[in-house]
Protein backbone atom coordinates (compact mmCIF):
# COMPACT_ATOMS: atom_id res chain seq x y z
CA UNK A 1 -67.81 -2.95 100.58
CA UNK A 2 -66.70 -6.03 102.75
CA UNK A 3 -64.58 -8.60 101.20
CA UNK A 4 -64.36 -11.69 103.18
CA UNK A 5 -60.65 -13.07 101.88
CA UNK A 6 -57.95 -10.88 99.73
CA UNK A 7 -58.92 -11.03 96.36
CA UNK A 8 -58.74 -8.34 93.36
CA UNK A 9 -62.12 -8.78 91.64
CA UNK A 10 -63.18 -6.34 88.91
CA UNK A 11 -66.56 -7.85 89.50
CA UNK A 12 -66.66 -6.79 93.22
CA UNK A 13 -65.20 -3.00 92.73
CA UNK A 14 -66.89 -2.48 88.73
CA UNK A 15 -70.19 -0.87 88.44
CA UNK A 16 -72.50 -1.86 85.69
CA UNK A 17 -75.85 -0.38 84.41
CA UNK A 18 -79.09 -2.59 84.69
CA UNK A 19 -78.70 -3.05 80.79
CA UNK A 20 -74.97 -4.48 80.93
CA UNK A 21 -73.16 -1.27 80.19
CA UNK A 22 -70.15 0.46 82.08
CA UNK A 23 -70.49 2.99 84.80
CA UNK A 24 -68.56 6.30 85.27
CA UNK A 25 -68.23 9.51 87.28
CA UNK A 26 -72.01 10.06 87.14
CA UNK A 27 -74.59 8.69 89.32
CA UNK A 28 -75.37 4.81 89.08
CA UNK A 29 -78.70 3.14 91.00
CA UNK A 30 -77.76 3.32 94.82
CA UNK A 31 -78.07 -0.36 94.94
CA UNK A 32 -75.73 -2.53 96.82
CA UNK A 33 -77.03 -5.65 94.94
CA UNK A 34 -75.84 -4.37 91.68
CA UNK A 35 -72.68 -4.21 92.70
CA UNK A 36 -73.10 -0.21 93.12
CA UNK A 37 -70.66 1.13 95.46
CA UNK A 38 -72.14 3.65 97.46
CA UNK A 39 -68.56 4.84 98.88
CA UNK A 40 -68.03 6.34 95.47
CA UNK A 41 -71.74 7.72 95.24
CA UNK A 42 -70.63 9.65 98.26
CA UNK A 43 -67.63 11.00 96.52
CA UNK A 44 -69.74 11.95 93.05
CA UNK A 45 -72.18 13.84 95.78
CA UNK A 46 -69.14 15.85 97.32
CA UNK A 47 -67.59 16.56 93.77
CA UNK A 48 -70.40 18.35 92.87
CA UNK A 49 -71.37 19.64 95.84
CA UNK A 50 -67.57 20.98 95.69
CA UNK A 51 -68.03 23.26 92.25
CA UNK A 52 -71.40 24.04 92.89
CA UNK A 53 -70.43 25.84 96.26
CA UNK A 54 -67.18 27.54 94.11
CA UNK A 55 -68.86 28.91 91.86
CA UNK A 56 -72.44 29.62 94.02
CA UNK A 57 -70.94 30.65 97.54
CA UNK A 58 -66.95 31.02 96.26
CA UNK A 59 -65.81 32.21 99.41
CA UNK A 60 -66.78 28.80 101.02
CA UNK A 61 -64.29 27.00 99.07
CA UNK A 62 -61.42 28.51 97.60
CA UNK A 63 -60.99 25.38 95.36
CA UNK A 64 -64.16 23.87 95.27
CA UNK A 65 -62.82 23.08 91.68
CA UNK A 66 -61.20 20.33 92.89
CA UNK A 67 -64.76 18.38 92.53
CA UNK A 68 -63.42 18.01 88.70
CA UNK A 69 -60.78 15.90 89.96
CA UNK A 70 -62.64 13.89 91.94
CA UNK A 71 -64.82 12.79 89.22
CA UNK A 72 -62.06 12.24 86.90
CA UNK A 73 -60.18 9.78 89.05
CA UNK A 74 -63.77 7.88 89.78
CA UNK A 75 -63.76 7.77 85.69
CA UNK A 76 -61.02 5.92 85.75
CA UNK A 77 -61.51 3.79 88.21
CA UNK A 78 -64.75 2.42 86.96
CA UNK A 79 -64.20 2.41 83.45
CA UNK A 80 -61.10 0.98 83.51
CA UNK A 81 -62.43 -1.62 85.35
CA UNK A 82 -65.32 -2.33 83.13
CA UNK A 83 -63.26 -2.64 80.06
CA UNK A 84 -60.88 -4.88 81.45
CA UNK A 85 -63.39 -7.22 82.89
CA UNK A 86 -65.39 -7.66 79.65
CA UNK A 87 -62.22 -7.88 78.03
CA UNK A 88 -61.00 -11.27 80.49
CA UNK A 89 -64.75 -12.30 79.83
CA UNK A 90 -64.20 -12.25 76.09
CA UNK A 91 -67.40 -9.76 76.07
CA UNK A 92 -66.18 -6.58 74.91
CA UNK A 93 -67.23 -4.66 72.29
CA UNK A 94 -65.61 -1.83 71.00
CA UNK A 95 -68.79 -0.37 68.99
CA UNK A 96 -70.84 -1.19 71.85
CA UNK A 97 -69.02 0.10 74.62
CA UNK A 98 -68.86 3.71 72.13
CA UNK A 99 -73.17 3.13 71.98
CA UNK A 100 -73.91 2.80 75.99
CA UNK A 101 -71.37 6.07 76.43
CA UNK A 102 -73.62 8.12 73.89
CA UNK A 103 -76.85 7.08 75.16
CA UNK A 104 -75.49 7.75 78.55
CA UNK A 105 -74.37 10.83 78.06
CA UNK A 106 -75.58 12.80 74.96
CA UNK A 107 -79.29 13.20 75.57
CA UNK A 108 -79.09 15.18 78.76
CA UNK A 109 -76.05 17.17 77.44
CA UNK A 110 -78.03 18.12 74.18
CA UNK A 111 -80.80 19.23 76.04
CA UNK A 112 -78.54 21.53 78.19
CA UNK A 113 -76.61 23.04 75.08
CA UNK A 114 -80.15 23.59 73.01
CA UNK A 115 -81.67 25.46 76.38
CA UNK A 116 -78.52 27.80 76.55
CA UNK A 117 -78.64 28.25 72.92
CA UNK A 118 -82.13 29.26 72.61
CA UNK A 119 -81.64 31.45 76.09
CA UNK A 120 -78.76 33.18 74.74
CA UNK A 121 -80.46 34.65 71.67
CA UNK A 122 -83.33 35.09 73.92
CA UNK A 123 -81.54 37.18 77.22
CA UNK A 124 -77.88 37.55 76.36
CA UNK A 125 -76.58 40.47 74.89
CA UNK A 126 -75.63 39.83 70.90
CA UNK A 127 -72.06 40.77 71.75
CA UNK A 128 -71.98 37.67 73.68
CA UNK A 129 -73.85 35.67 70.84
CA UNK A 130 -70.31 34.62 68.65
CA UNK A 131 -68.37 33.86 71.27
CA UNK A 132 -71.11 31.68 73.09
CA UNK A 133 -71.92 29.53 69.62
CA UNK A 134 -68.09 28.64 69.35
CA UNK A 135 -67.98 27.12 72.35
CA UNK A 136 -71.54 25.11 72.11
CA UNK A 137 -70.09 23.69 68.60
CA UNK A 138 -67.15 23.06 70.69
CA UNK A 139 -69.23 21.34 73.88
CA UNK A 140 -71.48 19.24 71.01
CA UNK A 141 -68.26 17.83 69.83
CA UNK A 142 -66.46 17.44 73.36
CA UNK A 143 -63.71 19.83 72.49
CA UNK A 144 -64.56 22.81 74.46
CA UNK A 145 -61.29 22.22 76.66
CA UNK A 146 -59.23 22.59 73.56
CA UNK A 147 -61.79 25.72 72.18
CA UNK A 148 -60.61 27.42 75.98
CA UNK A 149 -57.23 26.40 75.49
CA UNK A 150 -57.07 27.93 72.52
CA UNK A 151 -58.44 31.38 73.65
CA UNK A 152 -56.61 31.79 76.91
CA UNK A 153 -59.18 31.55 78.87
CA UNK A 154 -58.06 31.32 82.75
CA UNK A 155 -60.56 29.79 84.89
CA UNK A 156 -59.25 30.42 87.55
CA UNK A 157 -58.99 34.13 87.43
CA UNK A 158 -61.33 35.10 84.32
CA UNK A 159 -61.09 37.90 82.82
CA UNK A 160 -63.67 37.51 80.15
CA UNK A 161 -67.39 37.52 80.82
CA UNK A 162 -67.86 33.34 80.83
CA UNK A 163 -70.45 31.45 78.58
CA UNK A 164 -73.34 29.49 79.70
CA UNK A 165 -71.20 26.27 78.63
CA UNK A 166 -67.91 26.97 79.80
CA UNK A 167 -68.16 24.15 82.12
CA UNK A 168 -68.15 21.40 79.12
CA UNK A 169 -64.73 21.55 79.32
CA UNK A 170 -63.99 18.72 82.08
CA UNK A 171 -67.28 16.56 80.09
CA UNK A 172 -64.39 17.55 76.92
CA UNK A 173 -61.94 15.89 78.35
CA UNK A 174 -64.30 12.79 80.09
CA UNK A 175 -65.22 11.95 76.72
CA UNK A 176 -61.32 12.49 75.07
CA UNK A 177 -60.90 9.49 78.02
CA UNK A 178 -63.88 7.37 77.10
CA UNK A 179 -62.57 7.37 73.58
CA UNK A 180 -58.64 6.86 74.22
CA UNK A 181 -58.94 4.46 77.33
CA UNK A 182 -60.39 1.49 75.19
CA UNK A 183 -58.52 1.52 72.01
CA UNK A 184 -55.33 1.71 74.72
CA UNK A 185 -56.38 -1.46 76.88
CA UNK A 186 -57.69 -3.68 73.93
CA UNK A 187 -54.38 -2.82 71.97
CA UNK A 188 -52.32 -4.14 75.02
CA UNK A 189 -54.92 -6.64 75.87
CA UNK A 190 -54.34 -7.96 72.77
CA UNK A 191 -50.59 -7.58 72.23
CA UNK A 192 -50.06 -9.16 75.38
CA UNK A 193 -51.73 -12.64 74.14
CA UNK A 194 -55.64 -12.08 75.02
CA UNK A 195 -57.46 -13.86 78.04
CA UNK A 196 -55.12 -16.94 78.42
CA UNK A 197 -51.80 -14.58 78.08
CA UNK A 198 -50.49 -14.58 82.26
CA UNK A 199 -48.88 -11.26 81.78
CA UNK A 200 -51.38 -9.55 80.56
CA UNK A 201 -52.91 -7.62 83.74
CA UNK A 202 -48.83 -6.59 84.50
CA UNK A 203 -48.97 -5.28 80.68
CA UNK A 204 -52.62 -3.74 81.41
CA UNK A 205 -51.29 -2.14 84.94
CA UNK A 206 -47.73 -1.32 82.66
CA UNK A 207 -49.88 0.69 80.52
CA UNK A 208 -51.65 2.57 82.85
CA UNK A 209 -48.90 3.67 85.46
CA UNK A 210 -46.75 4.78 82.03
CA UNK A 211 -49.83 7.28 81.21
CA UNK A 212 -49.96 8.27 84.88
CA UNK A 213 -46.09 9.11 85.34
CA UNK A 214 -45.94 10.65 81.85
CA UNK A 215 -48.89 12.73 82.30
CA UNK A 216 -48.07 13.73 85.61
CA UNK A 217 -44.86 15.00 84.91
CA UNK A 218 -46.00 17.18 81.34
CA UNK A 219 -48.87 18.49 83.52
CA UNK A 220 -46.61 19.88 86.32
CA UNK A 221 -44.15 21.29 83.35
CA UNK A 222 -47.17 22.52 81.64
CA UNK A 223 -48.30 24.41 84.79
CA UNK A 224 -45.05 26.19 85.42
CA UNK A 225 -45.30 27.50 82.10
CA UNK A 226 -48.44 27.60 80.64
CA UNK A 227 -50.75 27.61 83.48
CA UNK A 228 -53.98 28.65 81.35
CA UNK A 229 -53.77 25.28 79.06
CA UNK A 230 -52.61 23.18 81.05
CA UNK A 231 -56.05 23.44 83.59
CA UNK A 232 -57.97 22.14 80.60
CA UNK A 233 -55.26 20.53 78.40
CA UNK A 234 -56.07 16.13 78.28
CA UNK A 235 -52.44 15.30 78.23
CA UNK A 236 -52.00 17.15 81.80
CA UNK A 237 -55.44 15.74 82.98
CA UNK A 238 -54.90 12.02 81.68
CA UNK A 239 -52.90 10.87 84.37
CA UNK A 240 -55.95 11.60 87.11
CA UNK A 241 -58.12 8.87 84.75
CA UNK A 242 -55.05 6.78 84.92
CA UNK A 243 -54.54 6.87 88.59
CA UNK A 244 -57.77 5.22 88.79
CA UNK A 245 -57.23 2.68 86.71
CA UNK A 246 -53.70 1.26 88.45
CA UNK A 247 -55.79 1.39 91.33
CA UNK A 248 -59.01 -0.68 90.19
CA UNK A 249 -56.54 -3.02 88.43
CA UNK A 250 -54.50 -3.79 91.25
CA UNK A 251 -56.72 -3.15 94.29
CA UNK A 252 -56.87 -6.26 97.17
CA UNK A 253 -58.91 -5.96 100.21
CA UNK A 254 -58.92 -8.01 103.04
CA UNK A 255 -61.38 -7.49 106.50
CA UNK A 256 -57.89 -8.70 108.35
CA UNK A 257 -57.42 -4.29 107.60
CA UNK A 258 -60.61 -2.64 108.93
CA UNK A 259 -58.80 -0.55 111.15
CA UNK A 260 -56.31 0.70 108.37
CA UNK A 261 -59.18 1.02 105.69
CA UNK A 262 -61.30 3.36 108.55
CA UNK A 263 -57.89 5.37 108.83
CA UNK A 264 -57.83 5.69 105.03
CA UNK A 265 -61.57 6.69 104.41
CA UNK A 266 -61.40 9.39 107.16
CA UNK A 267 -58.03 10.67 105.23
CA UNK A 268 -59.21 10.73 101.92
CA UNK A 269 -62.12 12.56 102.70
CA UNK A 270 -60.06 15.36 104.86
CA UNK A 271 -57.52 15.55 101.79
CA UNK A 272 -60.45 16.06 99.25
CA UNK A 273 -61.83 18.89 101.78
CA UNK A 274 -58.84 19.93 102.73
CA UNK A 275 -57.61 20.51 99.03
CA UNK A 276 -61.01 22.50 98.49
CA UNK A 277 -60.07 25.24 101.16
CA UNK A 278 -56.40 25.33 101.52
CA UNK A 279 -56.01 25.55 97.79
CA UNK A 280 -56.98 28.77 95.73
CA UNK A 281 -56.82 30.95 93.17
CA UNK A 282 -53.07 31.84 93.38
CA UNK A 283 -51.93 27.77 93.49
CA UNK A 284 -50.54 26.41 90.50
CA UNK A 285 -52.93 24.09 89.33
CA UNK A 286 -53.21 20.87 88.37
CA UNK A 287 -49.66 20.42 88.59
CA UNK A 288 -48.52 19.10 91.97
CA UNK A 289 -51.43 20.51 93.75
CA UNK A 290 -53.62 18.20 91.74
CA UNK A 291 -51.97 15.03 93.91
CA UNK A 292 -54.02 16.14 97.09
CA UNK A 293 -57.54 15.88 95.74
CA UNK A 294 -56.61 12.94 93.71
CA UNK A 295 -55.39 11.21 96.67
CA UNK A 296 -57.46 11.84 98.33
CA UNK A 297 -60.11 9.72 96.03
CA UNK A 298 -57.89 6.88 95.54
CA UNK A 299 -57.62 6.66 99.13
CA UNK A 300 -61.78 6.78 99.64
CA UNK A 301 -61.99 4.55 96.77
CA UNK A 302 -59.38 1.84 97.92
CA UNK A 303 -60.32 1.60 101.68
CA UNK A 304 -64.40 0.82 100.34
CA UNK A 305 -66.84 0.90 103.28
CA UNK A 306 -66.64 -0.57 106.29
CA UNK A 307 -69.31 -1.17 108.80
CA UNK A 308 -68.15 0.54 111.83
CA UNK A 309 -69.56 3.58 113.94
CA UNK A 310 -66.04 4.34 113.65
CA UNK A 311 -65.96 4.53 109.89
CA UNK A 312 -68.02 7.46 107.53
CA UNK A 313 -70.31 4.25 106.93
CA UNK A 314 -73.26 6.10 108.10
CA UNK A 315 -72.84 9.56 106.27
CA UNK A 316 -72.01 7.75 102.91
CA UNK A 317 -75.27 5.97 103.15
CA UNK A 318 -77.53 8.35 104.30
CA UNK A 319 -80.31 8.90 101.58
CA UNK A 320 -79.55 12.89 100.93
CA UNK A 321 -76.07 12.07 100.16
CA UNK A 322 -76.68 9.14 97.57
CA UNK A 323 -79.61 10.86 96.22
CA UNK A 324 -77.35 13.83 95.19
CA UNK A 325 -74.57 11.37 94.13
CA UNK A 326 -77.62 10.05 92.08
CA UNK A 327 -78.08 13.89 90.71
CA UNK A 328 -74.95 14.82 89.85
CA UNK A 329 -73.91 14.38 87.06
CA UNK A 330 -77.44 16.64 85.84
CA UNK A 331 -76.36 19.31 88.52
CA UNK A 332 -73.48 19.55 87.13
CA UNK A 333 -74.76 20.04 83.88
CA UNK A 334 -77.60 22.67 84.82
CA UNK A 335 -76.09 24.33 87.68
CA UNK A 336 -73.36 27.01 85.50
CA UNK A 337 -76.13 28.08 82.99
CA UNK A 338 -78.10 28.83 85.35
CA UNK A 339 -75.93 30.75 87.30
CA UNK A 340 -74.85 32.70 84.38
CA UNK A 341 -77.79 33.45 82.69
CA UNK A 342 -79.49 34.25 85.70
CA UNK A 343 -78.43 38.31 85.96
CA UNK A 344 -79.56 39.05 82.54
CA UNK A 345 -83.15 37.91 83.42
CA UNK A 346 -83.13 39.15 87.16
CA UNK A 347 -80.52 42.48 87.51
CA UNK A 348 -77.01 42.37 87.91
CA UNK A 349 -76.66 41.91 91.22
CA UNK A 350 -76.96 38.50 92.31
CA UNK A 351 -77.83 38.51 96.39
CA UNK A 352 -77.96 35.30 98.66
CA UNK A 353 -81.39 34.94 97.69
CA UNK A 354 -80.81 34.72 93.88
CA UNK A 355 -78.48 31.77 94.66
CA UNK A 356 -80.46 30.07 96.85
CA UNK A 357 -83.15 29.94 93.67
CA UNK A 358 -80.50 28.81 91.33
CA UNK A 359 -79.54 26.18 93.41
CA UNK A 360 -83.37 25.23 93.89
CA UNK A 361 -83.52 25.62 89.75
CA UNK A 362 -80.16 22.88 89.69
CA UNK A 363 -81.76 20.63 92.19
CA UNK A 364 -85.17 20.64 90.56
CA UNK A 365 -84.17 20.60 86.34
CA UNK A 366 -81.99 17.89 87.55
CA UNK A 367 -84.18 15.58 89.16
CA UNK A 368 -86.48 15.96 85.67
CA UNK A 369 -84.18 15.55 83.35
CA UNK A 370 -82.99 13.33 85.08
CA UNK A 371 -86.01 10.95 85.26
CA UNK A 372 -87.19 12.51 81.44
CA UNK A 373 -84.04 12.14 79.63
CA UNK A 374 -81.29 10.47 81.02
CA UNK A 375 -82.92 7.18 82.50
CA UNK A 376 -85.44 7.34 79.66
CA UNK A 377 -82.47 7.23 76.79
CA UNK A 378 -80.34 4.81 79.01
CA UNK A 379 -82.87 1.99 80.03
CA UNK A 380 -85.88 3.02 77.52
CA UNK A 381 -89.17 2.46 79.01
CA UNK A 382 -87.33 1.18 82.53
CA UNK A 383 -87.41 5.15 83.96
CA UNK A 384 -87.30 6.22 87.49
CA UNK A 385 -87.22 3.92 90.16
CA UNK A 386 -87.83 1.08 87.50
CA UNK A 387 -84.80 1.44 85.93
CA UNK A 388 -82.87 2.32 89.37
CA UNK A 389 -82.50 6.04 89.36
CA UNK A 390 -79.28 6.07 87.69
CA UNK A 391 -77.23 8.45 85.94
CA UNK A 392 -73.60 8.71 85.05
CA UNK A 393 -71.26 11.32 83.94
C-alpha cells in the first residue's frame, strides 16, 4: 500500500466486505480496489500455513503455533479499525456489527462442529464420546478456551488424547474479542464527546495501549505460574488484539520511508519465522515469547507494501499465496479434524503419505465450503468470484 503524503486514514489501512461489513483475521477478496490489503493476506496465508505444518510435519516448526498470534494481532488491527471508522462516520451499529460477525463466521463453523459430531459417534471410540461433546457445546458457544482451561489441558505438551475441536479455542477467544472490543470503543467513543470531541482518538488509543500493557503484564505472570491457562486464557491473549489496534489507530505512512518500510517488512517476516523455529515446546508461552511473533506482524502490517524488487512485493502478491490467505480461515477450521480423526478410519500409524492426503482433504473441503457456505451466508446469492472470494476468521 503506497500513500502519497503522511496521513493516518482508517479508510486506507480498514478492510471492508462487498456488503459494508468489517473484516478480520480471515480471508477478504484479494482486491486492491476494495481497499484489501494484500500484505496482510500474505500474513493470514503464513499463519495458517504456520499451525498446519505444527501440527502436520511438527518437526518443521517447533512453534508453528505462533500462526495463532499472527491472526490475533491482524484481528485487531482490522477490527479496530472498522469500528472506529464507522464510529467517526456516525455509521455504527452495535446490533449490526454483532449480525455481519455471525453470518461471517457461524455457518462454516457449524458445519465443521456437526461433521465432527456425527464422525465421532461414527469412528471414535465411545470413551472419547463425553469428553468430545463438552468441548463442541463449548466451541458452539465460543468458550472452548475456558472448557481447556478448565481441564488442564496443555497444548503444548498433551497428555490427553485431543478432540476433533480442540482447535476452537483461539476462534473462543476471536469471538470473546469481537464481543468486548465494541462495547469498549463506543463506551469511550462516547464518553469522550462523540465525532466532534478532539480528544477522542487520544482516549480511543488511551484505551487500547491500557488493555495492551495490562494484559501483557497478567499474561507473562500468568505464564510463570500457570502456564496451562494462561495459553488459552482471554485476559493473557487480549493484549495481542490490542496491539493491533494502537497500531491501526495511530499508523502514518509516508513514501519519503520506502527504504525503512522494505527494512521493516523483511524483519517482520524473519521474526514471525524466526519465532516459529527458535521457539518450542519447552518456552514459556505467551508470556514474553509471545512479543516476537507479535512483532513481528505489527511490523509487516505497519511498513504495508512497497513496490520494489527489493521489497517481499512480489511473494505477497503471487496468486498461491493470496489464494491460501483467501482459504484460511476454512483450513484452519478443517485441517485438526481431519488430522485427528484420520487414524481411526485409516490405522494408527499415520506415514508421510497419510498427511499429504489430509492436507489435500484441508485444501479441497476448504475451497467448498468455502464457496458453499461461507461466501453463500456472507454475500447471499453474490458466491465465488461474484462476491470476491472472501472469507474471514
Amino acid at each position: 500500500m503506497t500513500v502519497g503524503s503522511v496521513r493516518s486514514d482508517l479508510s486506507v489501512v480498514v478492510e471492508r466486505d462487498p456488503a459494508g461489513g468489517p473484516a478480520s483475521a480471515g480471508p477478504p477478496p484479494p482486491r486492491r480496489a476494495r481497499g484489501i490489503l494484500p500484505e496482510v493476506q500474505a500474513l493470514r496465508a503464513l499463519a495458517v500455513t504456520l499451525v498446519i505444518l505444527y501440527h502436520l510435519w511438527p518437526g518443521t516448526v517447533r512453534a508453528g503455533y505462533v500462526g495463532v498470534d499472527v491472526f490475533f494481532v491482524i484481528s485487531g488491527f482490522l477490527i479496530t479499525g472498522q469500528i472506529v471508522r464507522d464510529l467517526e462516520q456516525g455509521s455504527f451499529g452495535l446490533g449490526r456489527f454483532y449480525l455481519r460477525r455471525a453470518r461471517r463466521l457461524l455457518p462454516a463453523s457449524m458445519l465443521v462442529l456437526l461433521v465432527v459430531s456425527v464422525a465421532t459417534v461414527a469412528v471414535v471410540p465411545t470413551t472419547l464420546w463425553a469428553d468430545t461433546a463438552r468441548q463442541v457445546v463449548g466451541s458452539a458457544f465460543y468458550v472452548q478456551n475456558w472448557v481447556l482451561s478448565e481441564q488442564r489441558i496443555d497444548y503444548l505438551t498433551p497428555d490427553l488424547v485431543p478432540t476433533a475441536v480442540q482447535h476452537f479455542w483461539s476462534l473462543s477467544v476471536e469471538e470473546q474479542f469481537y464481543l468486548a472490543c465494541p462495547l469498549l470503543l463506543l463506551t469511550t467513543f462516547r464518553a469522550g464527546g462523540g465525532r466532534r470531541a478532539a480528544w477522542r482518538r487520544p482516549a480511543l488509543i488511551a484505551l487500547m495501549a491500557a488493555v495492551t500493557l495490562g494484559s501483557l503484564g497478567y499474561g507473562v505472570l500468568t505464564t510463570a505460574s500457570d502456564p496451562r491457562s494462561a495459553y488459552f486464557l482471554t485476559s493473557t491473549r487480549a493484549w495481542e488484539f490490542a496491539c493491533g489496534g494502537v497500531l491501526v489507530l495511530v499508523l502514518r505512512r509516508t513514501d519519503r520511508l520506502r527504504g525503512q518500510r522494505i527494512v521493516a517488512s523483511w524483519t517482520g517476516l524473519a521474526m514471525i519465522v524466526a519465532s516459529a523455529l527458535v521457539l518450542g515446546p519447552g518456552t514459556p508461552f505467551p508470556g514474553w515469547a509471545a512479543l516476537l511473533p507479535v512483532g513481528g506482524t505489527l511490523l509487516v502490517i505497519a511498513a504495508g507494501l512497497v513496490d520494489s524488487p527489493r521489497s517481499p512485493a512480489a511473494l505477497v502478491r503471487l496468486r498461491q499465496v493470496q489464494l491460501v490467505g483467501d482459504l484460511s480461515y476454512a483450513m484452519y477450521l478443517w485441517h485438526w479434524p481431519l488430522l485427528v480423526v484420520w487414524p481411526y478410519v485409516f490405522g494408527p500409524r499415520v506415514g508421510v503419505l497419510d498427511r499429504l492426503a489430509v492436507l489435500a482433504a484441508t485444501l479441497l473441503l476448504s475451497w467448498v465450503s468455502k464457496v458453499t457456505v461461507e461466501d453463500r451466508f456472507r454475500y447471499g446469492h453474490r458466491t465465488g468470484a461474484g462476491a470476491g472470494a472472501g472469507a474471514g476468521a
